[in-house]
Protein backbone atom coordinates (compact mmCIF):
# COMPACT_ATOMS: atom_id res chain seq x y z
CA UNK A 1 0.00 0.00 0.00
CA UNK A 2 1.36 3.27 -1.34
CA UNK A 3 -1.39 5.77 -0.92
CA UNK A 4 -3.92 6.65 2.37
CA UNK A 5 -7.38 8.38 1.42
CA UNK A 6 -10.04 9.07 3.92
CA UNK A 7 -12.08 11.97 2.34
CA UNK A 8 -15.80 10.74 2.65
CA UNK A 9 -15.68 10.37 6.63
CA UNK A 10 -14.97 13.04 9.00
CA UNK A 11 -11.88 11.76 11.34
CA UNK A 12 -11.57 12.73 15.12
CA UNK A 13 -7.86 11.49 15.15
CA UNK A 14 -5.34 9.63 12.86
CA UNK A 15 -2.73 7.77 13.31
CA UNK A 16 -0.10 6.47 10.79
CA UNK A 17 2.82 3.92 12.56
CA UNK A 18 5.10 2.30 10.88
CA UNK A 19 3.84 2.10 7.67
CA UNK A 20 7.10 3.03 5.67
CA UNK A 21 5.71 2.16 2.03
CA UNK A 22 2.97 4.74 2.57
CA UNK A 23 4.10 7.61 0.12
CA UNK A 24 1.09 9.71 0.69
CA UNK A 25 -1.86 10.63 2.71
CA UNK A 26 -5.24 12.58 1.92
CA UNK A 27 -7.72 13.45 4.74
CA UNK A 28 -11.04 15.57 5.35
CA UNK A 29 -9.11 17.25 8.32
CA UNK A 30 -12.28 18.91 9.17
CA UNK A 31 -13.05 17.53 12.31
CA UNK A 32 -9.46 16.33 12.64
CA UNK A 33 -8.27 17.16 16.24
CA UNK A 34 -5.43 14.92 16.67
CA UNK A 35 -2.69 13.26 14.56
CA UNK A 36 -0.07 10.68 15.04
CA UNK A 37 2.74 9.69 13.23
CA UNK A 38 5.50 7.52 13.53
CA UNK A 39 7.92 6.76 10.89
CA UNK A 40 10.85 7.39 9.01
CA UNK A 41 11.60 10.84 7.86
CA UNK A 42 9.77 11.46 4.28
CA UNK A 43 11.55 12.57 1.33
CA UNK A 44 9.03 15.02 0.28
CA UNK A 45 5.53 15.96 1.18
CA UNK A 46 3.82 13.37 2.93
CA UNK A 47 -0.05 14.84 4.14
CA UNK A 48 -2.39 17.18 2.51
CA UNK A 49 -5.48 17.88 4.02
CA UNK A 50 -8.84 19.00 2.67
CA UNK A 51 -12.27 20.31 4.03
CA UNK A 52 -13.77 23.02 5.91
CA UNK A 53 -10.62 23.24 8.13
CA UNK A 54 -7.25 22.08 7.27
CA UNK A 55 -5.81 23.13 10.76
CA UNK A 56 -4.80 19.99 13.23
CA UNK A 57 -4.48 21.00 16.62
CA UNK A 58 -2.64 18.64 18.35
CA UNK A 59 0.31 15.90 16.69
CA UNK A 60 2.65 13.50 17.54
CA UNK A 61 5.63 13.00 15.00
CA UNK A 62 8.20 9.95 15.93
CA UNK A 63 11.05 9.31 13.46
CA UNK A 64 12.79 6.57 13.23
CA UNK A 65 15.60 5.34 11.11
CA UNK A 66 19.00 6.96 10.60
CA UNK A 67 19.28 10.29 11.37
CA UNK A 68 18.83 13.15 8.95
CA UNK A 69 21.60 13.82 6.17
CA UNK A 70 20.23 14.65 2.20
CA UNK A 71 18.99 17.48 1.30
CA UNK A 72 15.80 15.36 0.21
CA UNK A 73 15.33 13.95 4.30
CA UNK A 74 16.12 17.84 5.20
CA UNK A 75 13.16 18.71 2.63
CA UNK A 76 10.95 16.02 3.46
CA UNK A 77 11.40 16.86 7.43
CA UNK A 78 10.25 20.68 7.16
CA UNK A 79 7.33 19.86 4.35
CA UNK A 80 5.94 17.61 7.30
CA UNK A 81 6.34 20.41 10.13
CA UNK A 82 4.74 22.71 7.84
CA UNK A 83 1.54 21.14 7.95
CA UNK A 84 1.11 21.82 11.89
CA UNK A 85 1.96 25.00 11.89
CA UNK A 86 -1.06 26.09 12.90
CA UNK A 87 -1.12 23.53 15.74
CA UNK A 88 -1.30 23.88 19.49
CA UNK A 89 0.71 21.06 20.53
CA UNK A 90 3.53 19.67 18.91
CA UNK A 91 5.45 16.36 20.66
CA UNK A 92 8.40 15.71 18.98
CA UNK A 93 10.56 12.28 19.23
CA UNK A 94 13.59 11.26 17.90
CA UNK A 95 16.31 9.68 19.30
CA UNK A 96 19.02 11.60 17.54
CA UNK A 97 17.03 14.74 17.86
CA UNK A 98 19.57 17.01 19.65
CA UNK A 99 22.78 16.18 17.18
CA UNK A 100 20.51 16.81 14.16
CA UNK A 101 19.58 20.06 15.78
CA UNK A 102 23.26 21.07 16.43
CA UNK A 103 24.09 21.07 12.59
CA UNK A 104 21.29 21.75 10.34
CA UNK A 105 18.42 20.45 11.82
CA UNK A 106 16.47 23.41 12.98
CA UNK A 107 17.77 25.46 10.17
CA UNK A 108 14.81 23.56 8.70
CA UNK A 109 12.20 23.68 11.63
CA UNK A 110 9.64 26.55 10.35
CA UNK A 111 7.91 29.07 12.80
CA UNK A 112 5.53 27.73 15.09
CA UNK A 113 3.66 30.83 16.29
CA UNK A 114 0.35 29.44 17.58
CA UNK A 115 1.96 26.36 19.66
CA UNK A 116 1.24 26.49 23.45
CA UNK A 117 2.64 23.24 24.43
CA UNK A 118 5.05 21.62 23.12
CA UNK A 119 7.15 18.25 24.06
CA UNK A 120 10.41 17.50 23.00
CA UNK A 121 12.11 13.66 23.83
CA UNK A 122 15.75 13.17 22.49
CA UNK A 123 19.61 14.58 23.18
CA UNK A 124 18.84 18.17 24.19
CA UNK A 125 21.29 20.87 24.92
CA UNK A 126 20.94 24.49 25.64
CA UNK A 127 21.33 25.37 22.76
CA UNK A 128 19.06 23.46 21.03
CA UNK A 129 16.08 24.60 22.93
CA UNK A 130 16.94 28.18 22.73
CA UNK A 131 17.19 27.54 18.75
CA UNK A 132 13.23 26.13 19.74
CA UNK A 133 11.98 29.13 21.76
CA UNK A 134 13.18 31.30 19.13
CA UNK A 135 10.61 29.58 16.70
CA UNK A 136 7.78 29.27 19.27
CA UNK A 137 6.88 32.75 20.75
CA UNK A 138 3.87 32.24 21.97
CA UNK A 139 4.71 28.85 24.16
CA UNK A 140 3.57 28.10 27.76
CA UNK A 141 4.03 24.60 28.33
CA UNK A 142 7.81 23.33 27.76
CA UNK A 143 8.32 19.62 28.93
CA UNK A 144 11.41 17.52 27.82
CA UNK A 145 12.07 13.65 28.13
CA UNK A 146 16.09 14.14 28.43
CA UNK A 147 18.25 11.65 27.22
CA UNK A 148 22.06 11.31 28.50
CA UNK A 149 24.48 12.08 25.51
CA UNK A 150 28.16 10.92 26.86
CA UNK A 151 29.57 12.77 24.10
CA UNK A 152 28.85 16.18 24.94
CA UNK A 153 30.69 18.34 26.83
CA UNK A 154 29.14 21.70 26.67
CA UNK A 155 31.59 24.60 27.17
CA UNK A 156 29.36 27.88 28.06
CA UNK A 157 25.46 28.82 28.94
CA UNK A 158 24.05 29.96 25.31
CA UNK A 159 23.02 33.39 25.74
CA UNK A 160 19.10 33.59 25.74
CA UNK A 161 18.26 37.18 26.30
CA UNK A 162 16.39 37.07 22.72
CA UNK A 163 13.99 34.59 23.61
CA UNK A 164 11.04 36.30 24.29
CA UNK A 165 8.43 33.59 24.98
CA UNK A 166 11.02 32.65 27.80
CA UNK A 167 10.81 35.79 29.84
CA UNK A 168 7.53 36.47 29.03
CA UNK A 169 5.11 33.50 28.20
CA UNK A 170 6.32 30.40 29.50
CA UNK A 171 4.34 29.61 32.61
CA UNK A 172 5.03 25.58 32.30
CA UNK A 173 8.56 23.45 32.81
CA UNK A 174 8.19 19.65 33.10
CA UNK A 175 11.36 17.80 33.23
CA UNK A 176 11.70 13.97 32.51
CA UNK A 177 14.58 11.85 33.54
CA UNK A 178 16.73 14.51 34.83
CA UNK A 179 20.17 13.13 36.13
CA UNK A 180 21.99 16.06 36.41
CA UNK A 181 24.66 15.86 34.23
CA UNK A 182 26.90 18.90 32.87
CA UNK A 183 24.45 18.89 29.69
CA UNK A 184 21.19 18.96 31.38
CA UNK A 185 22.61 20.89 34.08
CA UNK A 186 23.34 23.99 31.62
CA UNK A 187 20.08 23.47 29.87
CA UNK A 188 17.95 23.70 33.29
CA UNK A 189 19.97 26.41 34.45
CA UNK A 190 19.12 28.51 31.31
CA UNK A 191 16.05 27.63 31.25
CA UNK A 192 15.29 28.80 34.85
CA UNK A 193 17.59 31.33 34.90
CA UNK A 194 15.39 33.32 31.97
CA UNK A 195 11.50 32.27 32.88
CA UNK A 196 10.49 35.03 34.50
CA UNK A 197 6.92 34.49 34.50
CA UNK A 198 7.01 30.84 35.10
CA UNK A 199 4.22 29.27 37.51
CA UNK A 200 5.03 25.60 37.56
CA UNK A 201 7.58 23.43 37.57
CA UNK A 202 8.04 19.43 37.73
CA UNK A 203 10.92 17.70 37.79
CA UNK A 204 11.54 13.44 37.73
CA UNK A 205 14.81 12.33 38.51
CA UNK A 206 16.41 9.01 36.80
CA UNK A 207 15.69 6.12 39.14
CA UNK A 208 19.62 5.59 38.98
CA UNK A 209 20.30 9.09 40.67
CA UNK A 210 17.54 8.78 43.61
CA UNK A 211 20.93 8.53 45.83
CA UNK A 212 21.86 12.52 45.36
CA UNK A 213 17.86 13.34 44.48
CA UNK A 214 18.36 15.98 47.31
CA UNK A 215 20.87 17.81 46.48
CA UNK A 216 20.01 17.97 42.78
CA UNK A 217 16.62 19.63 44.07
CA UNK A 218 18.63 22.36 46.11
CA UNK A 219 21.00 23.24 43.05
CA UNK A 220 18.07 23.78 40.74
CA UNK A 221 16.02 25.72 43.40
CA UNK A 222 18.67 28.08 43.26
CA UNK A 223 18.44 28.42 39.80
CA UNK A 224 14.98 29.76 39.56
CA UNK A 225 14.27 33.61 39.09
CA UNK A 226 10.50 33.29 39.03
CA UNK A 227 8.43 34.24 42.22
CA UNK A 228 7.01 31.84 44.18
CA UNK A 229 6.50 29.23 41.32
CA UNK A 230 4.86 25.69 42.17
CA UNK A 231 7.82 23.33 42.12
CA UNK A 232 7.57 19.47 41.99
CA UNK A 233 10.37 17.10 42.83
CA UNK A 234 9.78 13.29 42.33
């Protein structure tokens, strides 16, 4: 099977997984409120969507396969972005996701200026997510599923003064698998060193680190600029 049409029925949510022949996809995204894909990165435009409405809220977009390198992956990857840019939640997975980002990846990753909430799992580095914020500047709800990368070894705190949905939007941090190393360390530290407005934050440790779980905790406490903000420490 090449081709996926659905244009006489009215979908709620979608999902594609998997399915690495499939070429192309047509939906009535009228009612379409949710979409999920999970795949390799396409070579060129995967999705287009017809009807009343051709705006999808919420996705889910999981690569898998070898990381990005042609131009035609590099292509594919922003045609698919491109059709949520409307969206109000973007979750983005990919396990070489912070790498790609530190050479050409977001160099492809279009504006996102309606997203609210948006989840990133992969490699991430300071860097990276200010590159993010930069194309999000309306966000409110950051939460990232960190990943340990041995082979970084960050050298200096990106500076993040531009990032205006930092200082003044973001209300939201959720942090996943935090172990405190010198990569997620900088990233948390920027992160809460700049959110000025932020509300909430939540914060699971790596089941490996429960040993030093306190003193993690008190190091990023110290970190955070905001007033008063709900803080969660599991």
């Amino acid at each position: 099977m090449n081709s996926v049409s659905v244009l006489d029925k009215r979908l709620r949510r979608f999902a594609l997984r998997c399915c690495h022949s499939v070429t192309s996809v047509s939906l009535d995204a009228s009612e379409l409120r949710f979409l999920d894909y999970r795949g390799a990165v396409p070579t060129r435009s995967l999705f287009t969507f017809r009807g009343s409405c051709k705006i999808v809220p919420s996705c889910t977009i999981d690569f898998c396969g070898p990381n990005l390198s042609g131009e035609d992956e590099l292509g594919g990857f922003r045609m698919l972005l491109e059709n949520f840019v409307e969206a109000k939640h973007l979750h983005l997975n990919s396990s070489r996701l912070g790498s790609i980002t530190e050479s050409v990846f977001f160099n492809c990753f279009p504006a996102l200026s309606c997203l609210h909430k948006l989840e990133l799992t992969g490699f991430l580095t300071g860097d990276t997510i200010t590159r993010v914020l930069q194309q999000t500047p309306n966000l409110e709800v950051l939460s990232l599923a960190l990943w340990h990368d041995s082979e970084y070894n960050p050298v200096a705190i990106p500076d993040a003064a531009a990032v205006l949905c930092l200082q003044q939007r973001l209300k939201e941090i959720n942090l996943l698998y935090y172990q405190g190393t010198d990569a997620q360390r900088m990233l948390v530290q920027l992160l809460l060193g700049n959110a000025l407005v932020l509300q909430a934050l939540s914060v699971v440790f790596h089941e490996a680190w429960s040993g030093v779980q306190a003193t993690l905790t008190d190091e990023i406490k110290q970190w955070v600029v905001s007033t008063s903000p709900k803080m969660i420490f599991k």
